[in-house]
Protein backbone atom coordinates (compact mmCIF):
# COMPACT_ATOMS: atom_id res chain seq x y z
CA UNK A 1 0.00 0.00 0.00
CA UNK A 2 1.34 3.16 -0.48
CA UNK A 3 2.73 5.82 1.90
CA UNK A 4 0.53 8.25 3.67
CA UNK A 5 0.03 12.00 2.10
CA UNK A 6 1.68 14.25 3.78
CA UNK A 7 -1.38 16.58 3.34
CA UNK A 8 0.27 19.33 1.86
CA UNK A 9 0.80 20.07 -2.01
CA UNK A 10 4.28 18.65 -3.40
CA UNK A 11 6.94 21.45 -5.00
CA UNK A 12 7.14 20.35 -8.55
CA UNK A 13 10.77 20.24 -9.08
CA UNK A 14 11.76 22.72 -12.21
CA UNK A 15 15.15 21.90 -14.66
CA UNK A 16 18.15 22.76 -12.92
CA UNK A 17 19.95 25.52 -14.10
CA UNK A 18 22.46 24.70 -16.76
CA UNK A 19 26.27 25.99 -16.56
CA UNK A 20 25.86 27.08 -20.47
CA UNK A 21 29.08 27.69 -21.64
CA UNK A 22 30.92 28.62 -18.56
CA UNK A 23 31.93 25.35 -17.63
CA UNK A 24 33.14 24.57 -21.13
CA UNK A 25 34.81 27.37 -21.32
CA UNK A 26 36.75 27.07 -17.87
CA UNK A 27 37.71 23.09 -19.47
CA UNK A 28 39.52 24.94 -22.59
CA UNK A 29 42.36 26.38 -20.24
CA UNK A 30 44.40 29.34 -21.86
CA UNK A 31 45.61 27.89 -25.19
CA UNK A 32 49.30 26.77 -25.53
CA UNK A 33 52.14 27.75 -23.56
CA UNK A 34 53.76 30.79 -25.82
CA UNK A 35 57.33 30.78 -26.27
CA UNK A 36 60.32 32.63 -24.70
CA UNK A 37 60.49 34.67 -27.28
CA UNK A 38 57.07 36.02 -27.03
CA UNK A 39 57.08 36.65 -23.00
CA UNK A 40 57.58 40.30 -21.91
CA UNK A 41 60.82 39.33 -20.25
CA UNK A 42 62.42 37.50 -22.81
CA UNK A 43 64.25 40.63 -24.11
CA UNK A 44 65.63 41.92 -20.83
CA UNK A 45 66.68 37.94 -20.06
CA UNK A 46 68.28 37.29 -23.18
CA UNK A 47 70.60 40.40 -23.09
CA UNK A 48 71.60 39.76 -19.14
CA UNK A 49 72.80 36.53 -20.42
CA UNK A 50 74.88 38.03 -23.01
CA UNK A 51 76.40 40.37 -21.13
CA UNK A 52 77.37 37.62 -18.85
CA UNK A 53 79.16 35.68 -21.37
CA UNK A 54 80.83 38.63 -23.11
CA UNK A 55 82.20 39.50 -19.87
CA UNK A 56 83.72 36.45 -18.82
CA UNK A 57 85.59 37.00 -22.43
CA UNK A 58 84.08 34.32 -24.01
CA UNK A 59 84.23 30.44 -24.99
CA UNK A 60 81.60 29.86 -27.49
CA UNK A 61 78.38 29.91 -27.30
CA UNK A 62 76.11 26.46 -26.99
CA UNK A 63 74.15 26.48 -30.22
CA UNK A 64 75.07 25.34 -32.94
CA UNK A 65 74.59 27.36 -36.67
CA UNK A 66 71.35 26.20 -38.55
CA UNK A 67 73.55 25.67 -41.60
CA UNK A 68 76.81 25.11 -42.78
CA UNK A 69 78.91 28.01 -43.82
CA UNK A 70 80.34 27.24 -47.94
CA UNK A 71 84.07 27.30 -48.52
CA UNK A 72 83.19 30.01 -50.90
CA UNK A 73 81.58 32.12 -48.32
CA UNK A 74 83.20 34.95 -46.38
CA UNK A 75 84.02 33.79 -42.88
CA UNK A 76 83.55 36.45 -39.95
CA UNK A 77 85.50 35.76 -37.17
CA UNK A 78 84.29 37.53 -33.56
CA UNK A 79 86.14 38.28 -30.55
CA UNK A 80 87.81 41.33 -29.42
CA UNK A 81 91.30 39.74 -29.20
CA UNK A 82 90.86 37.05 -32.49
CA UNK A 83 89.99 40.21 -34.49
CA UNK A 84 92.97 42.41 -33.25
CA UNK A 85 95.26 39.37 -33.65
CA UNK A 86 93.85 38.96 -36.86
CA UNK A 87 94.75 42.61 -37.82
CA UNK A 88 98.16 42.53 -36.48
CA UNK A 89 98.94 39.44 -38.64
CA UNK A 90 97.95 41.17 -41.90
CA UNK A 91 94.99 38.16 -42.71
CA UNK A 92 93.42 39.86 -45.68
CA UNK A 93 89.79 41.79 -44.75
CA UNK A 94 87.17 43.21 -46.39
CA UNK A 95 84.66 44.83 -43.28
CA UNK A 96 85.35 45.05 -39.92
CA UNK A 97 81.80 45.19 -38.10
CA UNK A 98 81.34 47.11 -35.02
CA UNK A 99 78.42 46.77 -32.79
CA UNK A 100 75.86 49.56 -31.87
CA UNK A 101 76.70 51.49 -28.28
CA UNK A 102 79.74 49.28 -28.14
CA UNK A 103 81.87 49.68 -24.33
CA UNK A 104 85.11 50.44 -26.60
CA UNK A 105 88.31 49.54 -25.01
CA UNK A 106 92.03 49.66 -25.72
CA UNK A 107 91.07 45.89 -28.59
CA UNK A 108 88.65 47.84 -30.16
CA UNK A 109 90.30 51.08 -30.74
CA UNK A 110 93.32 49.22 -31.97
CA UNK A 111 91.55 47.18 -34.31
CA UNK A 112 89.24 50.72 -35.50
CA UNK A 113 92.50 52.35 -35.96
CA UNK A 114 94.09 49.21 -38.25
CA UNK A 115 91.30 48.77 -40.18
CA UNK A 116 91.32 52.52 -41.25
CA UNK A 117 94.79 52.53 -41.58
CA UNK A 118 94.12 48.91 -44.04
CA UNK A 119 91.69 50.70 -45.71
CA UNK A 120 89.29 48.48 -44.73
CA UNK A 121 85.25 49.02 -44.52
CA UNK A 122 84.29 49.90 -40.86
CA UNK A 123 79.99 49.48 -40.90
CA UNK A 124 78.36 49.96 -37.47
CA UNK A 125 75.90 47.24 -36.88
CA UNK A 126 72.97 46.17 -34.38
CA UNK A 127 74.26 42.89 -31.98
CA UNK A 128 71.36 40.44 -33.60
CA UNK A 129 72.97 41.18 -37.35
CA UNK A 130 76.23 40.69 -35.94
CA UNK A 131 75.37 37.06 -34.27
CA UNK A 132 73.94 35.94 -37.21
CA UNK A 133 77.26 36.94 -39.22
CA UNK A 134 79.56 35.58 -36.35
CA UNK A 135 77.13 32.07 -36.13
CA UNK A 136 76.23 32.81 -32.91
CA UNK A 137 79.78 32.99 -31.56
CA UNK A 138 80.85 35.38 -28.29
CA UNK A 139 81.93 38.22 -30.49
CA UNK A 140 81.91 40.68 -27.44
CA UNK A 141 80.42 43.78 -30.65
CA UNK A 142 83.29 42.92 -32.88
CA UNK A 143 83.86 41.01 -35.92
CA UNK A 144 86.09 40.66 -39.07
CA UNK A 145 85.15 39.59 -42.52
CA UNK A 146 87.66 37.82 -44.39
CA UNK A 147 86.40 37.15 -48.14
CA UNK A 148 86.70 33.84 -49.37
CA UNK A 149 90.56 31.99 -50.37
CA UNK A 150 91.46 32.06 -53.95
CA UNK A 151 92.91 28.12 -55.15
CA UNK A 152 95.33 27.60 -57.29
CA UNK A 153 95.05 25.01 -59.89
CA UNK A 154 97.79 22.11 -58.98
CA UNK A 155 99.35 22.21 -62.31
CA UNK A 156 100.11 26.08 -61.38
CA UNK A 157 102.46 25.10 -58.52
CA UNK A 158 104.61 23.85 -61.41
CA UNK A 159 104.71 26.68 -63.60
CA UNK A 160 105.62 28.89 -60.81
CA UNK A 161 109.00 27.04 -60.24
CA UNK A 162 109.56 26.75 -63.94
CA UNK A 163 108.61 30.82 -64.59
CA UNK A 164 111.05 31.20 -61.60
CA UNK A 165 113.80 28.37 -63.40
CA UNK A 166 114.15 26.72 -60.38
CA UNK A 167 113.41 23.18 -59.59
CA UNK A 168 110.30 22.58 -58.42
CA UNK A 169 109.63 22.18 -54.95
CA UNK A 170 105.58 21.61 -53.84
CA UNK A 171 104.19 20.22 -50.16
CA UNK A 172 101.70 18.48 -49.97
CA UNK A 173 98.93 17.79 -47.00
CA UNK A 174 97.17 14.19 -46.02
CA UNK A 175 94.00 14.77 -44.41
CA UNK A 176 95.63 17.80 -41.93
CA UNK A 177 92.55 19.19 -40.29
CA UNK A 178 94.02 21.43 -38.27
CA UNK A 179 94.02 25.31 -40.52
CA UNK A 180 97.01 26.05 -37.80
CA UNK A 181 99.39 23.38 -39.19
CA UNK A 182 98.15 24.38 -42.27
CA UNK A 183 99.38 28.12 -41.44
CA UNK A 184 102.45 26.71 -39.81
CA UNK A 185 103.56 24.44 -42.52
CA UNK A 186 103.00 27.52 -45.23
CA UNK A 187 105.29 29.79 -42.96
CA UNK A 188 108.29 26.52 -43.23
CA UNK A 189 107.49 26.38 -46.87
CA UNK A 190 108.20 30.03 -47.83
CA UNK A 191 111.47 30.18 -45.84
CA UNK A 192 112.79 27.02 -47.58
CA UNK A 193 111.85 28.10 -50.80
CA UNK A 194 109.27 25.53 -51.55
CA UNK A 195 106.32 26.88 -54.57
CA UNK A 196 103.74 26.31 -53.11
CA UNK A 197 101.02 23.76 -50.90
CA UNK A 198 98.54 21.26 -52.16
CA UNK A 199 95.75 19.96 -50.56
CA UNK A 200 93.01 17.91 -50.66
CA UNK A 201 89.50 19.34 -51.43
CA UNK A 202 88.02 17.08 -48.22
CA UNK A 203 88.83 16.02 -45.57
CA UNK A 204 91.17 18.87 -45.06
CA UNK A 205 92.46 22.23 -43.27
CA UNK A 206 91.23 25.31 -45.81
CA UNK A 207 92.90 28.55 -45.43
CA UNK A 208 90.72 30.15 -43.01
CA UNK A 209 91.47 33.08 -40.79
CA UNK A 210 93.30 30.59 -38.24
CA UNK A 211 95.48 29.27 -41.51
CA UNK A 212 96.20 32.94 -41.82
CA UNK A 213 97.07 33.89 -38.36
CA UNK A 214 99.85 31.14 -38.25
CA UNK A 215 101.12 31.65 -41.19
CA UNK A 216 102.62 35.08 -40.21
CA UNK A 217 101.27 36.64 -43.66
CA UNK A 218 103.05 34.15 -45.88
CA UNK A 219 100.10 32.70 -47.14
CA UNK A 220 99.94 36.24 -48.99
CA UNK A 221 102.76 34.89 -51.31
CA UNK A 222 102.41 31.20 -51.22
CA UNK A 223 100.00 29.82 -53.43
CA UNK A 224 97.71 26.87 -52.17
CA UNK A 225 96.25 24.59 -54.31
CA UNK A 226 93.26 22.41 -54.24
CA UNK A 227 93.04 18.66 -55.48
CA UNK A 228 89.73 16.90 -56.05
CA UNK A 229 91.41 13.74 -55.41
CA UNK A 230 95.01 13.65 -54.09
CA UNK A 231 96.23 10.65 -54.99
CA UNK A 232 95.76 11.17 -58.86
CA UNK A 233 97.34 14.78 -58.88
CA UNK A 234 100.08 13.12 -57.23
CA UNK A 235 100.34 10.59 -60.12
CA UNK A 236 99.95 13.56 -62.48
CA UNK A 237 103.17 15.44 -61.14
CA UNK A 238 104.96 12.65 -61.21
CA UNK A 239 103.82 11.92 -65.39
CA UNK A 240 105.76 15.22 -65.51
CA UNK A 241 108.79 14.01 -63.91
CA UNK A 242 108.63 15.51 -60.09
CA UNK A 243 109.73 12.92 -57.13
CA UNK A 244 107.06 12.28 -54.66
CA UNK A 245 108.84 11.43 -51.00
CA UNK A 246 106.01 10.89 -48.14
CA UNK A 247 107.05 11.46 -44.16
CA UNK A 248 106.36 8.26 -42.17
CA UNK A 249 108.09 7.25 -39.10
CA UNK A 250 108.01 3.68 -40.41
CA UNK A 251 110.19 4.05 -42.96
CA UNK A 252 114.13 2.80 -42.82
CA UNK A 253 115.42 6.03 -44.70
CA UNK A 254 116.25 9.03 -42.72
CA UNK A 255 114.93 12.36 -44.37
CA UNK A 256 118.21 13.94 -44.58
CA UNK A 257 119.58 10.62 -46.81
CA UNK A 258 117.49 10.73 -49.28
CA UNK A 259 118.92 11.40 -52.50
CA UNK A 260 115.65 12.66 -54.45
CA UNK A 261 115.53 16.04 -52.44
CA UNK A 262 117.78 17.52 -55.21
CA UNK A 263 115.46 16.40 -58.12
CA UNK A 264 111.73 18.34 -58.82
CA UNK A 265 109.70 17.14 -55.48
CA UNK A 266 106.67 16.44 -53.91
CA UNK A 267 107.17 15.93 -50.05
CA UNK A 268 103.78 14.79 -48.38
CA UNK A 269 103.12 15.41 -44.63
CA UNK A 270 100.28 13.22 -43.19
CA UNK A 271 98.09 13.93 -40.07
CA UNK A 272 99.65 13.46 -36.66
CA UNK A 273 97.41 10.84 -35.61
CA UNK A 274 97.28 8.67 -38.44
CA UNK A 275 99.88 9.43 -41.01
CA UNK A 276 99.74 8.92 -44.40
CA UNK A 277 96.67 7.51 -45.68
CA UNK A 278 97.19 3.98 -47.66
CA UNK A 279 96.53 5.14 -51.32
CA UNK A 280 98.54 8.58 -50.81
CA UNK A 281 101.70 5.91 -49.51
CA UNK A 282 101.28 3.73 -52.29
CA UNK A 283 101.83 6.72 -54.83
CA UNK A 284 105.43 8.28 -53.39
CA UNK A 285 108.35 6.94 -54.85
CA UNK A 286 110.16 7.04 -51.41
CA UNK A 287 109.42 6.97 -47.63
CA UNK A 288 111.46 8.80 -45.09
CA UNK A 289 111.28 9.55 -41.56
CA UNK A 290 112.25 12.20 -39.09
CA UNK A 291 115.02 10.26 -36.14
CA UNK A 292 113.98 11.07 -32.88
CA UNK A 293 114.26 9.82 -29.71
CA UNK A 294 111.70 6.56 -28.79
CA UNK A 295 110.01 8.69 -25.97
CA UNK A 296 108.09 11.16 -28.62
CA UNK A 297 105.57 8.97 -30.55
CA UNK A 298 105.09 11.14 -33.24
CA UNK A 299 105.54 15.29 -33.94
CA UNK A 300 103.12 17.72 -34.76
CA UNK A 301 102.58 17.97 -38.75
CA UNK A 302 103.94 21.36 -38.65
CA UNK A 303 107.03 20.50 -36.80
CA UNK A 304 107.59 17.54 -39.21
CA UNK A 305 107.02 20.12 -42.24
CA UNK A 306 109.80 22.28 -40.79
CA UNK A 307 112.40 19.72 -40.45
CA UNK A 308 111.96 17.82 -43.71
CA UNK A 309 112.10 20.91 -45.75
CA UNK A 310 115.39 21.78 -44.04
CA UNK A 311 116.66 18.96 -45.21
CA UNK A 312 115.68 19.59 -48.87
CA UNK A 313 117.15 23.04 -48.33
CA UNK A 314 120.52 21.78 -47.12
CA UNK A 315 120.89 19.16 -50.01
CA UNK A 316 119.70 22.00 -52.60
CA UNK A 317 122.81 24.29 -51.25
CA UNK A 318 125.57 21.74 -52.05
């Protein structure tokens, strides 16, 4: 049986209010999270942090370049002391790029006064142009743009000797990576008379504004030339009668026995690690090797370059 009435009338119970779109609304949250670059204090961050590295005088920055810079592209070095050092050195330079409301000191006035005194372009530039031109680098609102190397052709490095009547006298570099042994090795090779340098078009040192720095400005005189594949322009110097003689500490002739340095020559210098690379070996007509003491493994390529050409020298005088 069913309950009792209560005796009085029942409240009809209406729809409850809806939340409409409020609740919906409230589920949708704020959208995505907007990048640094678009927050108010991005700006002031980003330049704290740059004046923090600048003043610590730099070590380079963490990222990377998006691309990578062509050989046939000016390179801009940054850096208050690479730049002057650069200067002093006489490396060839086209612009020398000077950030906006720079803190000059004694580097920058230096460099200022070299450039004008060069000749060379002096353009005043804002700090996010000059990070793009400097790949991001600490260039602490300085930077120097050195145009692009000029190669000789291989075949060139003969016709200098022979326009000079002297007997040829070329170097040439197995995978050296390093552009300082590069610069060193073209600073042994103009004071022992040698035409020029070849090297290989990968896999290898360029001239670059380290090449330049080491070189002490000889690289202004010496030509370097640039094989597509080493091992055949080798074989094509000696079709014309030059004497290819490869460094190797292997070997069982000393450098200053061999016999060929008198003749037209090709001496190769091979990386410090691994030395000369099978194919390049296979193509001298001679090994040699530096003596030394047991203790020193091996010597830096630039070292090696030094002594061996000495040795050519001193068998060229007698």
């Amino acid at each position: 049986m069913a309950g009792r009435a209560s005796g009085k009338p029942s409240k009809r119970q209406g729809p409850a209010k809806g939340s409409g779109g409020k609740v919906r609304r409230s589920l949708e949250g704020r959208g995505a999270t907007p990048p640094a670059e678009m927050r108010h204090w991005y700006k002031d961050k980003a330049r704290a942090e740059r004046i923090e590295r600048e003043s610590r005088g730099g070590a380079s920055s963490s990222r990377t370049p998006s691309r990578t810079r062509r050989d046939d592209a000016p390179e801009v070095i940054g850096g208050r002391n690479p730049v002057v050092e650069a200067l002093r050195a006489g490396v060839p330079a086209s612009t020398l790029y000077v950030a906006q409301r720079i803190d000059s000191d004694d580097r920058v006035r230096e460099a200022i006064k070299i450039a004008a005194d060069r000749g060379i372009a002096l353009l005043e530039i804002g700090r996010d142009r000059l990070d793009r031109l400097t790949e991001s680098t600490v260039h602490q609102g300085v930077g120097l743009q050195i145009p692009p190397y000029e190669y000789a052709h291989p075949e060139q490095l003969v016709e200098r000797a022979r326009d000079a009547a002297e007997v040829p006298l070329i170097v040439a570099l197995d995978s050296v990576t390093d552009p300082r042994n590069l610069g060193a090795i073209a600073r042994s090779a103009t004071a022992f008379g040698a035409h020029g340098l070849l090297i290989p078009s990968r896999r290898s040192a360029g001239v670059s504004a380290g090449a330049w720095k080491t070189s002490a400005g000889t690289l202004a005189t010496l030509p370097v030339a640039r094989a597509s594949n080493l091992t055949q322009t080798l074989q094509a110097y000696r079709e014309e009668g030059l004497f290819v003689v490869g460094l190797d500490g292997t070997a069982t002739v000393d450098i200053a026995d061999v016999e060929l340095a008198s003749e037209p020559l090709v001496v190769v210098v091979g990386s410090e690690g691994k030395g000369l690379s099978r194919l390049v070996r296979e193509s001298c007509d001679q090994i040699a090797r530096i003596p030394m003491n047991a203790a020193a493994e091996s010597l830096n390529a630039g070292v090696a370059a030094g002594i061996a050409l000495y040795e050519v020298a001193r068998h060229r005088r007698r």
